[in-house]
N, C-alpha and C. Protein backbone atom coordinates (compact mmCIF):
# COMPACT_ATOMS: atom_id res chain seq x y z
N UNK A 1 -22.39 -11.22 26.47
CA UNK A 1 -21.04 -10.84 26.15
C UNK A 1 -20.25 -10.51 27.41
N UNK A 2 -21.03 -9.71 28.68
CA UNK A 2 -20.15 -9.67 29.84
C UNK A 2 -19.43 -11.20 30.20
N UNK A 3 -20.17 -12.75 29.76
CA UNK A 3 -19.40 -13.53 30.15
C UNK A 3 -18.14 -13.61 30.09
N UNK A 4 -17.98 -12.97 28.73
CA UNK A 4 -16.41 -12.82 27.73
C UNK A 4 -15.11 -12.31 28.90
N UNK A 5 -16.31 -11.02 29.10
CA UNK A 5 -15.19 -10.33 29.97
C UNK A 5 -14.88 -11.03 31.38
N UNK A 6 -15.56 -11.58 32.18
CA UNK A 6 -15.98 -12.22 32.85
C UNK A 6 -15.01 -12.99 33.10
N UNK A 7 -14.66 -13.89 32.02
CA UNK A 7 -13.93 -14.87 31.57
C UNK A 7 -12.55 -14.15 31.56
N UNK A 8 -11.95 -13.01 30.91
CA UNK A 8 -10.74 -12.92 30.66
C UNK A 8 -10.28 -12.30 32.33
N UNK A 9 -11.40 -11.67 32.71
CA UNK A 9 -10.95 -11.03 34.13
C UNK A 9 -10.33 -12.76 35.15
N UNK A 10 -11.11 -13.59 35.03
CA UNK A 10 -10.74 -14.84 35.68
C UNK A 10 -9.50 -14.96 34.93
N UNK A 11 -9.34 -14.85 33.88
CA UNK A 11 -7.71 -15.53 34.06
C UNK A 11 -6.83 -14.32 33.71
N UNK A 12 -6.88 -13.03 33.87
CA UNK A 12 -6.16 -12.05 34.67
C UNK A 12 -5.63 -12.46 36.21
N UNK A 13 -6.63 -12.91 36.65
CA UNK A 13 -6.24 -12.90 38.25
C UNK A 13 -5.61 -14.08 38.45
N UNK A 14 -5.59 -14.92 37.37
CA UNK A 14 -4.77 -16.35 37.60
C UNK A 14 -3.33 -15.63 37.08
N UNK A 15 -3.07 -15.26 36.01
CA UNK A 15 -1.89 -14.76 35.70
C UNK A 15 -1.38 -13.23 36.82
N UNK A 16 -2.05 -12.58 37.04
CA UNK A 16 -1.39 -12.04 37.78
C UNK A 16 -0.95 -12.59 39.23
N UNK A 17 -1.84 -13.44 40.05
CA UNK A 17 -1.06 -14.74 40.65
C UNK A 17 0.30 -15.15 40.80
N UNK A 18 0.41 -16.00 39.45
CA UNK A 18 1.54 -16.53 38.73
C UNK A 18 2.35 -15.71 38.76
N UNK A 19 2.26 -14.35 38.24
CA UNK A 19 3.32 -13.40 37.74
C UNK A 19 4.09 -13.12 39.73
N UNK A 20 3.06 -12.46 40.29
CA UNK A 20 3.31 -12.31 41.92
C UNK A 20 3.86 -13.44 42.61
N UNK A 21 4.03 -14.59 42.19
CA UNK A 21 4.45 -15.87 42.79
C UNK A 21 5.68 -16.03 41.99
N UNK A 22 6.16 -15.44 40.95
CA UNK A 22 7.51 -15.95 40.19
C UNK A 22 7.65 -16.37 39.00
N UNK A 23 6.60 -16.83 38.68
CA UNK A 23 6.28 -17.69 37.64
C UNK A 23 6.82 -17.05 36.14
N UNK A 24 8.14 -17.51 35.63
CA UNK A 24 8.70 -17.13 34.60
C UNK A 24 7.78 -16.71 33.51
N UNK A 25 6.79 -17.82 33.21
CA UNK A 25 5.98 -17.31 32.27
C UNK A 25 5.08 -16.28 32.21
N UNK A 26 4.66 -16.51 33.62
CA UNK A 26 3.86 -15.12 33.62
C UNK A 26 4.32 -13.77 33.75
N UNK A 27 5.59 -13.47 33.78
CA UNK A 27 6.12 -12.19 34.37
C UNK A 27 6.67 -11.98 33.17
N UNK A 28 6.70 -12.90 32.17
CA UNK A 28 7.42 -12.65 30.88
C UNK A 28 6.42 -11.69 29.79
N UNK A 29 4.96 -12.28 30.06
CA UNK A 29 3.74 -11.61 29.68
C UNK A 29 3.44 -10.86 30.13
N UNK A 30 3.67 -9.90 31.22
CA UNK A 30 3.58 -8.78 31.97
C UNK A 30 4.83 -7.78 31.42
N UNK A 31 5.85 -8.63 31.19
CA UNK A 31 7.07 -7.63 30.73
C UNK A 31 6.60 -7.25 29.29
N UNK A 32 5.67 -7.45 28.69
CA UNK A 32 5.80 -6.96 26.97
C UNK A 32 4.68 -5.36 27.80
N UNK A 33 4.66 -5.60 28.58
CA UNK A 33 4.18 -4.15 29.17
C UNK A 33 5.22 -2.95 29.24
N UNK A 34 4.57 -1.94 28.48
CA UNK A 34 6.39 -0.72 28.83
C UNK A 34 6.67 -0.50 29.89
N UNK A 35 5.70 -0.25 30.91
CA UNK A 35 6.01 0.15 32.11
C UNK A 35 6.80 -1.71 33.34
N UNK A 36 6.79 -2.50 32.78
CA UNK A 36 7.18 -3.13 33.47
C UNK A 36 8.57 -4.39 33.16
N UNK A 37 8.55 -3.59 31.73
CA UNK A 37 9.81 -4.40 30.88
C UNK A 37 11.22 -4.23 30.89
N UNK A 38 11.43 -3.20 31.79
CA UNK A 38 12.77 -3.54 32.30
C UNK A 38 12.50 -3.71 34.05
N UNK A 39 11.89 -4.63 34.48
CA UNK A 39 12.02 -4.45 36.14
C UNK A 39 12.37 -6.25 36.38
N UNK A 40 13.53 -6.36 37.18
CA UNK A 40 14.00 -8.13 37.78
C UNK A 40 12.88 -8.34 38.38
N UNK A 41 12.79 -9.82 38.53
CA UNK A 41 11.82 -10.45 38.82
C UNK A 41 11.15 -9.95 40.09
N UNK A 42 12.42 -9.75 41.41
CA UNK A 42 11.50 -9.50 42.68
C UNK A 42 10.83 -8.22 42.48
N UNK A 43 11.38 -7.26 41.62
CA UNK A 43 10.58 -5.96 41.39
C UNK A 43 8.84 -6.15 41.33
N UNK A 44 9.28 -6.84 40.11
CA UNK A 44 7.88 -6.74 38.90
C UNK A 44 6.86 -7.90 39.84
N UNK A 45 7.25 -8.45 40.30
CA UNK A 45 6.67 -9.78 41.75
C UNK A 45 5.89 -8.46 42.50
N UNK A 46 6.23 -7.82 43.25
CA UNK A 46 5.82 -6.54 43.90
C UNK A 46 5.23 -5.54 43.25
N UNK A 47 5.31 -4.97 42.16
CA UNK A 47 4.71 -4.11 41.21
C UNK A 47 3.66 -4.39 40.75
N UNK A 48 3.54 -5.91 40.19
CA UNK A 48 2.87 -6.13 39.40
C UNK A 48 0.75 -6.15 40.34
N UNK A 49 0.41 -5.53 39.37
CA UNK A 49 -1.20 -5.51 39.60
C UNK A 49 -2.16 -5.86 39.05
N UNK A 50 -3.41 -6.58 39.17
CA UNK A 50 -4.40 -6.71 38.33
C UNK A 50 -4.32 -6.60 37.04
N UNK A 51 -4.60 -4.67 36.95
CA UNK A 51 -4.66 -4.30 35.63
C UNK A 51 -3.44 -4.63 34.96
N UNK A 52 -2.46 -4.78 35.36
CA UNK A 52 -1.46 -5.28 34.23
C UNK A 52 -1.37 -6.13 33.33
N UNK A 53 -1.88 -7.47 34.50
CA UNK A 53 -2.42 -8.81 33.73
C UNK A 53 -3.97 -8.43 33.19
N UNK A 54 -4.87 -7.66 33.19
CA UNK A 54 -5.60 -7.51 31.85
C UNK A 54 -5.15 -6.82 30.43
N UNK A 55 -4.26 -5.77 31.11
CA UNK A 55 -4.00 -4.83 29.65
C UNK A 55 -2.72 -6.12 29.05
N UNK A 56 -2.26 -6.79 29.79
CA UNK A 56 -1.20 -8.03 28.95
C UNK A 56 -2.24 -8.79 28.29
N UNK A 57 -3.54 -9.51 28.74
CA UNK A 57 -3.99 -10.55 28.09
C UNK A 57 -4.59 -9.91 27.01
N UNK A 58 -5.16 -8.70 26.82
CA UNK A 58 -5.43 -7.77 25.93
C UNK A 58 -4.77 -7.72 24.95
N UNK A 59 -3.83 -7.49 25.37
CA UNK A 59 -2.65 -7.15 24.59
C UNK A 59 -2.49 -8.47 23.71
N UNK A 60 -2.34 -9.23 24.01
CA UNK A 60 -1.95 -10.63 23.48
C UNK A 60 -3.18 -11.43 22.52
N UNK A 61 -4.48 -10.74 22.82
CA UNK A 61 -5.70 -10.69 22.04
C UNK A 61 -5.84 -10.42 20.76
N UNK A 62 -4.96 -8.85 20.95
CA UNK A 62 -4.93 -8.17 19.80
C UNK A 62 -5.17 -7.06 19.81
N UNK A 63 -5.99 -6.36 21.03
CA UNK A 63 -6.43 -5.52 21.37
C UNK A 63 -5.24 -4.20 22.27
N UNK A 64 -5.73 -2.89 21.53
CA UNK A 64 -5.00 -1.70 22.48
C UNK A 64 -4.81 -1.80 24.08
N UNK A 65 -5.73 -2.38 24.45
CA UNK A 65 -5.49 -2.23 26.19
C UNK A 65 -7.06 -3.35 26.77
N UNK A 66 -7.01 -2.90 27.90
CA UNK A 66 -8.52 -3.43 28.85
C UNK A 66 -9.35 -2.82 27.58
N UNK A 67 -9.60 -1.19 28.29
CA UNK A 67 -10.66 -0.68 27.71
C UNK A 67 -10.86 -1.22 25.79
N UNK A 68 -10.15 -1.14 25.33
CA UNK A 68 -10.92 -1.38 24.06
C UNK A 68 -11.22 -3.25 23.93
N UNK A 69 -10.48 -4.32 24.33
CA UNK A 69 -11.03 -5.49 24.64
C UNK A 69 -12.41 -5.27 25.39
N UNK A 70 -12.58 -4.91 26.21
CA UNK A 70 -14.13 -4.55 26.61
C UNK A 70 -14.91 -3.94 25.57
N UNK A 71 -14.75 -3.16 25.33
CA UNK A 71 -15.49 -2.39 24.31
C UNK A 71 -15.75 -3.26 23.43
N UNK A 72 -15.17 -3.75 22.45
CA UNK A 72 -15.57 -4.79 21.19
C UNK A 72 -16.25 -6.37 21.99
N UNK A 73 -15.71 -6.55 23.36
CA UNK A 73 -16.15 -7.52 23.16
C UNK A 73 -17.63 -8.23 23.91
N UNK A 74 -18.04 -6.76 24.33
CA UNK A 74 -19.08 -6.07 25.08
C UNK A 74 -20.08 -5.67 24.14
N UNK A 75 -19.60 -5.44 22.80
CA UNK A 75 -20.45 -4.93 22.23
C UNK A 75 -20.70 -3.59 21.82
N UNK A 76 -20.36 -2.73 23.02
CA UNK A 76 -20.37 -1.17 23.03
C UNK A 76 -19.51 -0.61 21.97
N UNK A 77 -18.48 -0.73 21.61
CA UNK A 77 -17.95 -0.48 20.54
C UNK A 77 -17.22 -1.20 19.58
N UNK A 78 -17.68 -1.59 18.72
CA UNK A 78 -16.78 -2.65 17.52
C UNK A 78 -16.19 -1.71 15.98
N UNK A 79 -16.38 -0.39 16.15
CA UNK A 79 -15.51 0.92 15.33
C UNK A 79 -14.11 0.43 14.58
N UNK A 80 -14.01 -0.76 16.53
CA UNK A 80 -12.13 -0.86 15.70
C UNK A 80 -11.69 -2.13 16.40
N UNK A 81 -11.91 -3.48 15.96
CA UNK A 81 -12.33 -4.16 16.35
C UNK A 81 -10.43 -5.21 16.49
N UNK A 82 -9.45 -4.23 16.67
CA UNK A 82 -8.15 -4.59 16.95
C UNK A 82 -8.00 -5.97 15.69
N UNK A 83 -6.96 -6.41 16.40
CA UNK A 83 -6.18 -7.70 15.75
C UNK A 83 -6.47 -9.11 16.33
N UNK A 84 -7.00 -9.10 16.47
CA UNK A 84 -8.15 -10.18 17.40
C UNK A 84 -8.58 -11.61 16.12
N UNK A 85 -8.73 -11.08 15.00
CA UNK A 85 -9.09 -12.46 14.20
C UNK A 85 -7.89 -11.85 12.70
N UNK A 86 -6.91 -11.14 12.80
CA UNK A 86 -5.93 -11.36 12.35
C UNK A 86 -4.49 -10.54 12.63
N UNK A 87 -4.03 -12.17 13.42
CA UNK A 87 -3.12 -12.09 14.58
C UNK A 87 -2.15 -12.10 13.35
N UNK A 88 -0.41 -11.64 13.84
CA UNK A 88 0.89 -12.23 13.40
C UNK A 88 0.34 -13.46 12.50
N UNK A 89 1.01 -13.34 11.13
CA UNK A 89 0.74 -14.68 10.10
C UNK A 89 0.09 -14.74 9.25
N UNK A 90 -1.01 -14.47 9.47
CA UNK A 90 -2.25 -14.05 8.84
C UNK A 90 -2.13 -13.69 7.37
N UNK A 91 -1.46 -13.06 6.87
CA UNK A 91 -0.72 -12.50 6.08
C UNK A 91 -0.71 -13.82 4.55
N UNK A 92 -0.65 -14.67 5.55
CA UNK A 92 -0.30 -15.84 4.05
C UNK A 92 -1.33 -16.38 3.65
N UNK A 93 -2.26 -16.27 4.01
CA UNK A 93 -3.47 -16.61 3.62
C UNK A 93 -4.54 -15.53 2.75
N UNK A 94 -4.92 -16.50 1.71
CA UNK A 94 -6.18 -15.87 1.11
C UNK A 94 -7.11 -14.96 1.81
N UNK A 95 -7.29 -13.49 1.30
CA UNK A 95 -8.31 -13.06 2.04
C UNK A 95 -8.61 -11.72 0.72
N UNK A 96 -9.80 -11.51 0.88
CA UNK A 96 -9.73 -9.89 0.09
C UNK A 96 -10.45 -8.84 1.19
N UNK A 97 -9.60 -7.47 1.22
CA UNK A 97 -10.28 -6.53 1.43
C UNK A 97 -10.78 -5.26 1.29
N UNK A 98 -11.32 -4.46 2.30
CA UNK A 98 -12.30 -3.58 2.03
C UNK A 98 -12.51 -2.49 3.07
N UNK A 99 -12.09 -1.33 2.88
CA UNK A 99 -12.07 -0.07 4.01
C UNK A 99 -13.65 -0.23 4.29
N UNK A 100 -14.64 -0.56 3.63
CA UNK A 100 -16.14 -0.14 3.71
C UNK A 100 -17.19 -1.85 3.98
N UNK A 101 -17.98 -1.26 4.91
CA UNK A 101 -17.92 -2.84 5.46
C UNK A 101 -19.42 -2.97 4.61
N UNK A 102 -19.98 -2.19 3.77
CA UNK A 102 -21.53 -2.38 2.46
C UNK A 102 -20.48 -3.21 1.54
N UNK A 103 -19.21 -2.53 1.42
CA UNK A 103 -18.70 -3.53 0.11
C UNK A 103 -18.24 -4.93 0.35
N UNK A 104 -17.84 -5.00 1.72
CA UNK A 104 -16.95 -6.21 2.09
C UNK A 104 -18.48 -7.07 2.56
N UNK A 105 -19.22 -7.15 2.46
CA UNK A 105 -20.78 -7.60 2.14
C UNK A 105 -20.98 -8.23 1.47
N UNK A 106 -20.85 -7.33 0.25
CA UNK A 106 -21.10 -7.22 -0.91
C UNK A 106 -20.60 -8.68 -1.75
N UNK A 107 -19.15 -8.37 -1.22
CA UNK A 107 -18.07 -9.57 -1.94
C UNK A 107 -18.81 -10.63 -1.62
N UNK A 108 -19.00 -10.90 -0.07
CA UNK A 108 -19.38 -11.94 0.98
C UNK A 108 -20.32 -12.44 -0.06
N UNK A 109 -21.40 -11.53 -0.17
CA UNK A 109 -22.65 -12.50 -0.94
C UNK A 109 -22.27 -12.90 -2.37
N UNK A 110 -21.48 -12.18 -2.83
CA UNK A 110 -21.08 -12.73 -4.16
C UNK A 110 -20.18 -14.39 -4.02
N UNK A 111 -19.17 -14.16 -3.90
CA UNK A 111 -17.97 -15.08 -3.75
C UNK A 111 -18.52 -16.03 -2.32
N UNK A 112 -18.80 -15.58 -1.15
CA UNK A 112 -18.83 -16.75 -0.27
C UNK A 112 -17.90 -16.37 0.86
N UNK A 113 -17.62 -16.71 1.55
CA UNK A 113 -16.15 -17.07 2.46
C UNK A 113 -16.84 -16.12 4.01
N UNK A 114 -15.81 -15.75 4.82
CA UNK A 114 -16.46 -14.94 5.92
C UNK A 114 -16.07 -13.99 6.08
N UNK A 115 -16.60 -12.80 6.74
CA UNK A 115 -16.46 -11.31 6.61
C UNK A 115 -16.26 -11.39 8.27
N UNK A 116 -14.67 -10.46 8.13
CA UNK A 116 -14.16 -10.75 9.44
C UNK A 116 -13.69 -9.16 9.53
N UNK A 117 -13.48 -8.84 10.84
CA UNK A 117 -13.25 -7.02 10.80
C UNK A 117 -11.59 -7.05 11.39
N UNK A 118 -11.32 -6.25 10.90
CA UNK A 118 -9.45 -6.13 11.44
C UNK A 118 -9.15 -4.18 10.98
N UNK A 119 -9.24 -4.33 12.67
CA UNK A 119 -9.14 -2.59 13.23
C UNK A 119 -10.59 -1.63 12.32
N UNK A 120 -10.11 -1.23 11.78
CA UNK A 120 -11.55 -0.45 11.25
C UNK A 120 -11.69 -0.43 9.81
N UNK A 121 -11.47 -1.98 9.17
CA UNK A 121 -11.24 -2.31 7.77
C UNK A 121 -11.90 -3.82 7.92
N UNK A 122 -12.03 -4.62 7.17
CA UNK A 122 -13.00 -5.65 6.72
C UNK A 122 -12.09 -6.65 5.74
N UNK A 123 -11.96 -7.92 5.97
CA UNK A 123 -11.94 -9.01 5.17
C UNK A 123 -12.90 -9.77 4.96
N UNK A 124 -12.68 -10.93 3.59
CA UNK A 124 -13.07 -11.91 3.23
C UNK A 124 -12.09 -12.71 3.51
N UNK A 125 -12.59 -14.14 3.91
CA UNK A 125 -11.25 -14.92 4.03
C UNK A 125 -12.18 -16.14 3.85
N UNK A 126 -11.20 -17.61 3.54
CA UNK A 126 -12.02 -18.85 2.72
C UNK A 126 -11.99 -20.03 4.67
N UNK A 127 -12.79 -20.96 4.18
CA UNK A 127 -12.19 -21.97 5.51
C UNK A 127 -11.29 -22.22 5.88
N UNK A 128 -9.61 -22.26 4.58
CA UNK A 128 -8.34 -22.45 5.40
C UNK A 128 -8.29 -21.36 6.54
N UNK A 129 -8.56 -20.39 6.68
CA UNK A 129 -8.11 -19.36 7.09
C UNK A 129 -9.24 -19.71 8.86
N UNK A 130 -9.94 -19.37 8.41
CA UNK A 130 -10.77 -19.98 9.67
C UNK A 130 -10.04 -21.00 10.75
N UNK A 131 -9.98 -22.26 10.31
CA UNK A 131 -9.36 -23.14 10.56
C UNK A 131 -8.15 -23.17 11.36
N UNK A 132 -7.72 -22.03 10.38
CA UNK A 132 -5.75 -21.72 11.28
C UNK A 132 -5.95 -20.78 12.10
N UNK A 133 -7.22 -19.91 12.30
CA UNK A 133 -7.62 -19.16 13.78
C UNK A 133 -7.92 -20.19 15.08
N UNK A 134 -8.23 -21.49 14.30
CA UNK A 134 -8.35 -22.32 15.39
C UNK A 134 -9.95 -22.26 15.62
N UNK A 135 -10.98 -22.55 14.68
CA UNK A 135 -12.11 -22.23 14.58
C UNK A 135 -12.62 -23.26 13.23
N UNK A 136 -13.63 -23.78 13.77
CA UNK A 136 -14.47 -24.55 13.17
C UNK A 136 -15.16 -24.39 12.14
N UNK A 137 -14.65 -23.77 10.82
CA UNK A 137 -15.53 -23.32 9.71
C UNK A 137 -17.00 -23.83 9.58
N UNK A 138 -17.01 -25.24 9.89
CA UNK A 138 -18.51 -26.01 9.76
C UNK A 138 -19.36 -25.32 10.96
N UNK A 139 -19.02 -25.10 11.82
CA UNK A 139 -19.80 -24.80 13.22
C UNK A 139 -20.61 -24.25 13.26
N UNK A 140 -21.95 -24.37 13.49
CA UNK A 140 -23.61 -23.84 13.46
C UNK A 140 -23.89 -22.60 13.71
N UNK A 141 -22.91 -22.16 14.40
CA UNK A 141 -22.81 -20.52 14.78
C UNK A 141 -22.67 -19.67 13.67
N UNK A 142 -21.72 -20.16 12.70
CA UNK A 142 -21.57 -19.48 11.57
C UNK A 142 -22.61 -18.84 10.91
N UNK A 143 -23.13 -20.18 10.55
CA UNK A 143 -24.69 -19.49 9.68
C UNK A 143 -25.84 -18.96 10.74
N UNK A 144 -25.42 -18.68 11.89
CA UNK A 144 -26.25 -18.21 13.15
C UNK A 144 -25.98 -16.46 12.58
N UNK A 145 -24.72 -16.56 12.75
CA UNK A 145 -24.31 -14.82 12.64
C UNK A 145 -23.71 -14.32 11.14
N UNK A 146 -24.64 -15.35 10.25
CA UNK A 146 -24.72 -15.18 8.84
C UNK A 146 -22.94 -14.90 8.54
N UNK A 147 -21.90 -15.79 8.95
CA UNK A 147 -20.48 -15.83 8.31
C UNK A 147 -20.11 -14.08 8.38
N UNK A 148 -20.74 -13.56 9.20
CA UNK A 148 -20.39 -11.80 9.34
C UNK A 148 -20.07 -11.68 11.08
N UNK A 149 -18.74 -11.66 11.32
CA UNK A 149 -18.34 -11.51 12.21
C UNK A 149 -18.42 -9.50 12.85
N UNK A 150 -18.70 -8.79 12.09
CA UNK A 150 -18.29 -7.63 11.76
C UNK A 150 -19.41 -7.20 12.39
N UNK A 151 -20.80 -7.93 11.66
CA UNK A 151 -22.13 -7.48 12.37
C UNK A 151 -22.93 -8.69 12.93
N UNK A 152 -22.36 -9.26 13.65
CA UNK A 152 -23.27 -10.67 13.71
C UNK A 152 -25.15 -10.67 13.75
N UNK A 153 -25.56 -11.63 12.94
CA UNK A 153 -27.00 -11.48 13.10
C UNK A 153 -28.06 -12.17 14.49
N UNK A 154 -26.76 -12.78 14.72
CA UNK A 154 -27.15 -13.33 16.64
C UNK A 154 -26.23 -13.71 17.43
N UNK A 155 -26.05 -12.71 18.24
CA UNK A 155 -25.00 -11.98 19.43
C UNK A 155 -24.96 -13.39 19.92
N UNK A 156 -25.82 -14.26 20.77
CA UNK A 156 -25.46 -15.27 21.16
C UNK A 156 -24.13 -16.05 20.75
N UNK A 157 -24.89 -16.29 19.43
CA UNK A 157 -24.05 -17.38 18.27
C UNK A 157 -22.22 -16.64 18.18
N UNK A 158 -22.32 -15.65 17.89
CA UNK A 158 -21.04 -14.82 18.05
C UNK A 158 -20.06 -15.03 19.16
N UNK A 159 -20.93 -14.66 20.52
CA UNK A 159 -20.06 -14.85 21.62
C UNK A 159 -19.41 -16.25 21.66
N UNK A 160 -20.52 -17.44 21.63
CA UNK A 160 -19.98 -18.61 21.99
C UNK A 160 -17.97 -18.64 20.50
N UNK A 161 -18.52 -18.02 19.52
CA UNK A 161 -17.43 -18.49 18.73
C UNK A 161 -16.31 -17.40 19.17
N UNK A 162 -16.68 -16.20 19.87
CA UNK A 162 -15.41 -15.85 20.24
C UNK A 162 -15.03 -16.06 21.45
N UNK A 163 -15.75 -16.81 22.29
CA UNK A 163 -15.18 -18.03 23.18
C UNK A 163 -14.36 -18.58 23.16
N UNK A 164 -14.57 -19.35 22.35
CA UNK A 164 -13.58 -20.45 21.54
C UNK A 164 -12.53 -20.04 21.18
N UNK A 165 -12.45 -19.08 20.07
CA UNK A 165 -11.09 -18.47 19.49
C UNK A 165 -10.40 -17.62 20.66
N UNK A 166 -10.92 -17.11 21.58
CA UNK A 166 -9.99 -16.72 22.63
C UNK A 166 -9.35 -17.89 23.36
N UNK A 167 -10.24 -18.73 24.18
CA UNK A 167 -9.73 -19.74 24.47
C UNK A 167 -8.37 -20.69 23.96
N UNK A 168 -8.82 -21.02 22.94
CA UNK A 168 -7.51 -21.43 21.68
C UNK A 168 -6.59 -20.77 21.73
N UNK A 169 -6.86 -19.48 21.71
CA UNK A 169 -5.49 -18.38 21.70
C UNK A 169 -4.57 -18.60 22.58
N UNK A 170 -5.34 -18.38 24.38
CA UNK A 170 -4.90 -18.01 25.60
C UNK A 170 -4.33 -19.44 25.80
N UNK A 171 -4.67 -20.61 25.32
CA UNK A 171 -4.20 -21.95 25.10
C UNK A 171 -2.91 -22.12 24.71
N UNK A 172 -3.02 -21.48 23.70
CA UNK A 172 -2.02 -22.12 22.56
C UNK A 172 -2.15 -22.56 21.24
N UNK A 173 -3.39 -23.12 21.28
CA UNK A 173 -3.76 -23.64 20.03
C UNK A 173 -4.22 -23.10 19.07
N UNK A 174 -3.99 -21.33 18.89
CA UNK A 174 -4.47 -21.08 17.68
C UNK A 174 -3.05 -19.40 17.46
N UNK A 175 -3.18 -19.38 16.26
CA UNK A 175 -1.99 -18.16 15.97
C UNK A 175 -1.68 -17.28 16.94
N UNK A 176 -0.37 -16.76 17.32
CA UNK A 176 0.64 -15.33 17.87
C UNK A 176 -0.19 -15.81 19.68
N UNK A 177 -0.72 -17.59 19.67
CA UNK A 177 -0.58 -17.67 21.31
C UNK A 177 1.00 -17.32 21.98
């Protein structure tokens, strides 16, 4: 799972780069930062630091800041596992849920579909929904981490799929990129 982080720290330092070089887009993603959302470009060019461009890509994850993107995606704490697999939108899609993650289980084995965690509450949601995260409902990983994102039954299998769905995100190709 440190790859994860690993990974987002590499393209922190590409965006904060970008942002220090001018780069409209990147300084635009640094500005949804409070501390840096009202500063003109040559300011925030000079201001801007590392941690900014992590707590932005964080931010844009779904996640409160660095620290809790690390935390969930490290493993060390998944309590509150942010907005990360339901971004802006989400909303229109089929899902049922569940404050208690024995019941949101529960459903899982009854009905089917995948048990996904959003902040410190639990869905069910069907393959459309998968799909429009930008994620491969068929994908071998699934039944690796038994369709339970919440508790996966093999960390491996997990990481590689939240690989992917970050990737997609930080892309473009999957919801509130």
């Amino acid at each position: 799972m440190d790859d994860l982080v690993d990974f987002l720290r590499h393209r922190a330092r590409a965006l904060h780069r970008a942002a220090v070089t001018g780069d409209a887009s990147a300084q635009g993603r640094l500005r949804g930062l409070p501390d840096l959302r009202d500063l003109d470009d040559a300011t925030l060019a000079s201001t801007a630091r590392r941690r900014h461009a992590l707590a932005a890509l964080a931010r844009d994850l779904g996640f409160d800041g660095w620290p809790h993107a690390t935390a969930v995606l490290t493993g060390k704490d998944r309590s509150d596992a942010g907005r990360l697999l339901y971004p802006a939108g989400a909303s229109a899609h089929w899902n049922i849920w569940s404050a208690h993650y024995d019941e949101a289980r529960g459903v899982r084995a009854e009905h089917g579909g995948y048990l996904l965690p959003w902040r410190k509450h639990f869905l069910i949601v069907d393959a459309d929904f998968v799909r429009w995260l930008g994620l491969d409902p068929d994908d071998p990983d699934w039944a690796l981490i038994a369709r339970d994102w919440a508790r996966p039954a093999d960390e491996p299998a997990w990481a590689r799929l939240c690989r992917r769905l970050i990737d997609g995100r930080l892309a473009g190709q999957s919801p509130s990129a």
